[in-house]
PDB file of N, CA and C in Angstrom:
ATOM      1  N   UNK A   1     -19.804  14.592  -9.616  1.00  0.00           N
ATOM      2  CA  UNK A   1     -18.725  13.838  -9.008  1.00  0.00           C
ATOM      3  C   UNK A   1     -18.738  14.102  -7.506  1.00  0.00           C
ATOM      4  N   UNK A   2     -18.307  12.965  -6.901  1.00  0.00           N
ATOM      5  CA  UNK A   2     -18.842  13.393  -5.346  1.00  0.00           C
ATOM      6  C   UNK A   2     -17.367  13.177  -4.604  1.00  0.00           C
ATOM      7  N   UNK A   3     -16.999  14.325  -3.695  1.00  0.00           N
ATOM      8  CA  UNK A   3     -16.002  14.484  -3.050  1.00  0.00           C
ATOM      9  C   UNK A   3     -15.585  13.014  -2.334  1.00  0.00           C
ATOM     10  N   UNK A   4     -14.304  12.756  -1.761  1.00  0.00           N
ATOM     11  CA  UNK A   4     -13.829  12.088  -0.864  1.00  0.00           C
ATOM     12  C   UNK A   4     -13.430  12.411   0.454  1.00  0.00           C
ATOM     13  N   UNK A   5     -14.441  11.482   0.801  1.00  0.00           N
ATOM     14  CA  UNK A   5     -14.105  12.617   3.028  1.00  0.00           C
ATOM     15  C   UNK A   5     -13.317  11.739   3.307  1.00  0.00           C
ATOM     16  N   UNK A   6     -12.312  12.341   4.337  1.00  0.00           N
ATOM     17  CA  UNK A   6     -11.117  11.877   4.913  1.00  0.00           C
ATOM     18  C   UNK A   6     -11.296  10.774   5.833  1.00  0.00           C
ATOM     19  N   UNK A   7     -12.798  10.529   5.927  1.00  0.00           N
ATOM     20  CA  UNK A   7     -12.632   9.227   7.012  1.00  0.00           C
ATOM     21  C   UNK A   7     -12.625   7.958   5.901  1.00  0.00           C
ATOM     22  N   UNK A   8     -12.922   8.613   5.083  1.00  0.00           N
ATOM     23  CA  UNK A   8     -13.263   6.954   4.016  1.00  0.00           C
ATOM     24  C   UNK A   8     -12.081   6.532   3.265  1.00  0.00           C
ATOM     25  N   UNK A   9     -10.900   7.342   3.411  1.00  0.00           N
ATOM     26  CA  UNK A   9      -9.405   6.769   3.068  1.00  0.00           C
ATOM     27  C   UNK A   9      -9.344   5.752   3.229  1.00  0.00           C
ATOM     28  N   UNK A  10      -9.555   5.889   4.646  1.00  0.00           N
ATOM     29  CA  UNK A  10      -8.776   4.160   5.636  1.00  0.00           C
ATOM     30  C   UNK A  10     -10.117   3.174   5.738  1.00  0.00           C
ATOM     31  N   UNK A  11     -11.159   3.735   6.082  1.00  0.00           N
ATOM     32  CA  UNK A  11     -12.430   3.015   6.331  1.00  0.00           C
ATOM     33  C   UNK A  11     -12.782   2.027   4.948  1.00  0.00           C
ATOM     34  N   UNK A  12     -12.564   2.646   4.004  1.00  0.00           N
ATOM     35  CA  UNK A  12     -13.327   1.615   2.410  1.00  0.00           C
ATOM     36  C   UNK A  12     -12.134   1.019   2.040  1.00  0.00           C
ATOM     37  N   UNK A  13     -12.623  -0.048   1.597  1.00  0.00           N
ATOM     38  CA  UNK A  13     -11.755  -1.695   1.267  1.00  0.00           C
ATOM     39  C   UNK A  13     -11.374  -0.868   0.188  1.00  0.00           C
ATOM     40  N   UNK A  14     -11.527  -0.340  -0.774  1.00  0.00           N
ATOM     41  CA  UNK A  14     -11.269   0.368  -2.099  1.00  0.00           C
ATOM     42  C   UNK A  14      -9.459   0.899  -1.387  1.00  0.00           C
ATOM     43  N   UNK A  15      -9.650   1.342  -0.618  1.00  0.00           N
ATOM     44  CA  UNK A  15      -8.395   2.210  -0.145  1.00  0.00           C
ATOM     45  C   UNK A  15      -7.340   1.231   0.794  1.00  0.00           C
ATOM     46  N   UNK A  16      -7.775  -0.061   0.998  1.00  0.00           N
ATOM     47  CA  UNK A  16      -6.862  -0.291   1.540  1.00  0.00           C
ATOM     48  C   UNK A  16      -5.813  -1.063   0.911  1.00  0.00           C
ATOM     49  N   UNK A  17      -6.011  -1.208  -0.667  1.00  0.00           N
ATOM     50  CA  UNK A  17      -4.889  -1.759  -1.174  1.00  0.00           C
ATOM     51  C   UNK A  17      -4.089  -0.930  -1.684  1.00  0.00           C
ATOM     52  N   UNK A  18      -4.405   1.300  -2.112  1.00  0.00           N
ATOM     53  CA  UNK A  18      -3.661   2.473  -1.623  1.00  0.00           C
ATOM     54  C   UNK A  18      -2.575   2.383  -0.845  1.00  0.00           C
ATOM     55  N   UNK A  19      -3.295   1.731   0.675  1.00  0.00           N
ATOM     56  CA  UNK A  19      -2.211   2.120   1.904  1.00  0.00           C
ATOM     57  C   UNK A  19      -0.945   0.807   2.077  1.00  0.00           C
ATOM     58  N   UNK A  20      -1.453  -0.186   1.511  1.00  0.00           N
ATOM     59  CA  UNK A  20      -0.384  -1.346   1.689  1.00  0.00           C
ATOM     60  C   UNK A  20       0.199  -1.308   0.458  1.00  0.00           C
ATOM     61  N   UNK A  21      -0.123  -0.883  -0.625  1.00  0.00           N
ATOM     62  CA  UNK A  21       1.330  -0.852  -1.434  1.00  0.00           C
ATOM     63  C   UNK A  21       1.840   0.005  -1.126  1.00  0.00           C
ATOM     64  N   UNK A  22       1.655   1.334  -0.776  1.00  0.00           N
ATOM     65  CA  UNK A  22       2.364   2.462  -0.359  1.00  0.00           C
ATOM     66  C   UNK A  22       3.483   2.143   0.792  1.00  0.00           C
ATOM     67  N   UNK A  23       3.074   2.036   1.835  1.00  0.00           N
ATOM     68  CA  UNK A  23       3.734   0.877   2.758  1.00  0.00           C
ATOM     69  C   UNK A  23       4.649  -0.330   2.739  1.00  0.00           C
ATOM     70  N   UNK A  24       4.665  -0.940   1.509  1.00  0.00           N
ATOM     71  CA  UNK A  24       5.255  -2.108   1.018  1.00  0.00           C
ATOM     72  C   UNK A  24       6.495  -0.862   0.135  1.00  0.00           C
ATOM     73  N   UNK A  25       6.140  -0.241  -0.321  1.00  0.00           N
ATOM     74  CA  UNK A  25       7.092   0.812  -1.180  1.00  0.00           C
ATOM     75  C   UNK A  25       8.019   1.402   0.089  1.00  0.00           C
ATOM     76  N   UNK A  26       7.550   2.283   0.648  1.00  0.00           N
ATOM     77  CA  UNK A  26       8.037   2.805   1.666  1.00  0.00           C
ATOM     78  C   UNK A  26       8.899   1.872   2.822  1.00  0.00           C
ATOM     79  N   UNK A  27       8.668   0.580   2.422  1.00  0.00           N
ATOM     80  CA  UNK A  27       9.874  -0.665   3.804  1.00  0.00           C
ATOM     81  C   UNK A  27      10.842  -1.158   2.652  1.00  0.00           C
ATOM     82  N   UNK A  28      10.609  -1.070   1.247  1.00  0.00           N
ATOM     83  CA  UNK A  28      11.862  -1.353   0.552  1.00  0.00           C
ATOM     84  C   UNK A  28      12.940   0.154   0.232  1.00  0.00           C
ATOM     85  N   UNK A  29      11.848   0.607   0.262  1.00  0.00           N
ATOM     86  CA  UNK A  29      12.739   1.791  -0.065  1.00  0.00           C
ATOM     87  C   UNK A  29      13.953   2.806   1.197  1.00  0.00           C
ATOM     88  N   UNK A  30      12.817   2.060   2.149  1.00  0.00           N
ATOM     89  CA  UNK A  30      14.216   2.774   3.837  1.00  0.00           C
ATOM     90  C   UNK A  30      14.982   1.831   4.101  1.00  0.00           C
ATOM     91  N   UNK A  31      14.487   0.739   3.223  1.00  0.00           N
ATOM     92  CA  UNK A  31      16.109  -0.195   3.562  1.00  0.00           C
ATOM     93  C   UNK A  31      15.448  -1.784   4.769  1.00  0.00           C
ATOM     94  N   UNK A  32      13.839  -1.763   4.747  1.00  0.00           N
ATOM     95  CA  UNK A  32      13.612  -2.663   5.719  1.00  0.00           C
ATOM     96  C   UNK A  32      13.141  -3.865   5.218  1.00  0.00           C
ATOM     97  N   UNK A  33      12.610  -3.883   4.129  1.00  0.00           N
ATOM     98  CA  UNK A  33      12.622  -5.075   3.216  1.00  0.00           C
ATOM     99  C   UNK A  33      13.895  -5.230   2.504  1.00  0.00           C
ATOM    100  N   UNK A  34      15.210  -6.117   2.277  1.00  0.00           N
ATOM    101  CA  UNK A  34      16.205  -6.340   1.298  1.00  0.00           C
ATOM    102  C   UNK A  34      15.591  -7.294   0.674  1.00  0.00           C
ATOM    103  N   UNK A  35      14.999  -8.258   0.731  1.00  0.00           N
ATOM    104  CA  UNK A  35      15.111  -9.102  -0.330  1.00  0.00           C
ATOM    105  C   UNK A  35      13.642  -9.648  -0.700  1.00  0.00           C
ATOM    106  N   UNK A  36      13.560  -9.600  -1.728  1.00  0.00           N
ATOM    107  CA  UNK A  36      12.333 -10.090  -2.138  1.00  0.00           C
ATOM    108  C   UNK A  36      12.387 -11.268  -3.386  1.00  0.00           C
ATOM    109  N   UNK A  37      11.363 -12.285  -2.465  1.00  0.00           N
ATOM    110  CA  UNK A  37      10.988 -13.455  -3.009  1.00  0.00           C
ATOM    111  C   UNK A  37      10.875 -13.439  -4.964  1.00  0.00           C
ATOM    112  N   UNK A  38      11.552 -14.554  -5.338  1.00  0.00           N
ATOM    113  CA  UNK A  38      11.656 -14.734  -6.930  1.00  0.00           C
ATOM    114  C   UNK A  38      10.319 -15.563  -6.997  1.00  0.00           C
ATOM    115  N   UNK A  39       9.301 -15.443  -8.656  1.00  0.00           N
ATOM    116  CA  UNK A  39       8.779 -16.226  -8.709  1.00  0.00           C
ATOM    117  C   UNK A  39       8.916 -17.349  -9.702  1.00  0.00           C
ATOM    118  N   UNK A  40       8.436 -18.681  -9.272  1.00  0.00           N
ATOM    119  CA  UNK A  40       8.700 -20.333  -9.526  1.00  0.00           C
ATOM    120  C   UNK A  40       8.866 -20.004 -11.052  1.00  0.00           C
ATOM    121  N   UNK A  41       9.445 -20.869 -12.240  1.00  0.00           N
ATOM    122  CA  UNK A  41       9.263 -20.447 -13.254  1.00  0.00           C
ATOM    123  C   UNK A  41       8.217 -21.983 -13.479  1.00  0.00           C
TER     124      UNK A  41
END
């Protein structure tokens, strides 16, 4: 199994859908997103 170096967090596409849900979590949760879109039925 081969380690994960700290530059390839942010650098590999693998990780960048990690940092934007995290981010998307973190703006509803401090209060900077209120409302989020319903979907069409």
């Amino acid at each position: 199994m081969s380690q994960t170096k700290w530059s390839n967090l942010y650098k590999l596409e693998d990780w960048w859908s990690v940092w934007i849900g995290l981010l998307l979590l973190g703006t509803v949760f401090s209060g900077i997103i209120t409302v989020v879109p319903k979907m069409p039925n």
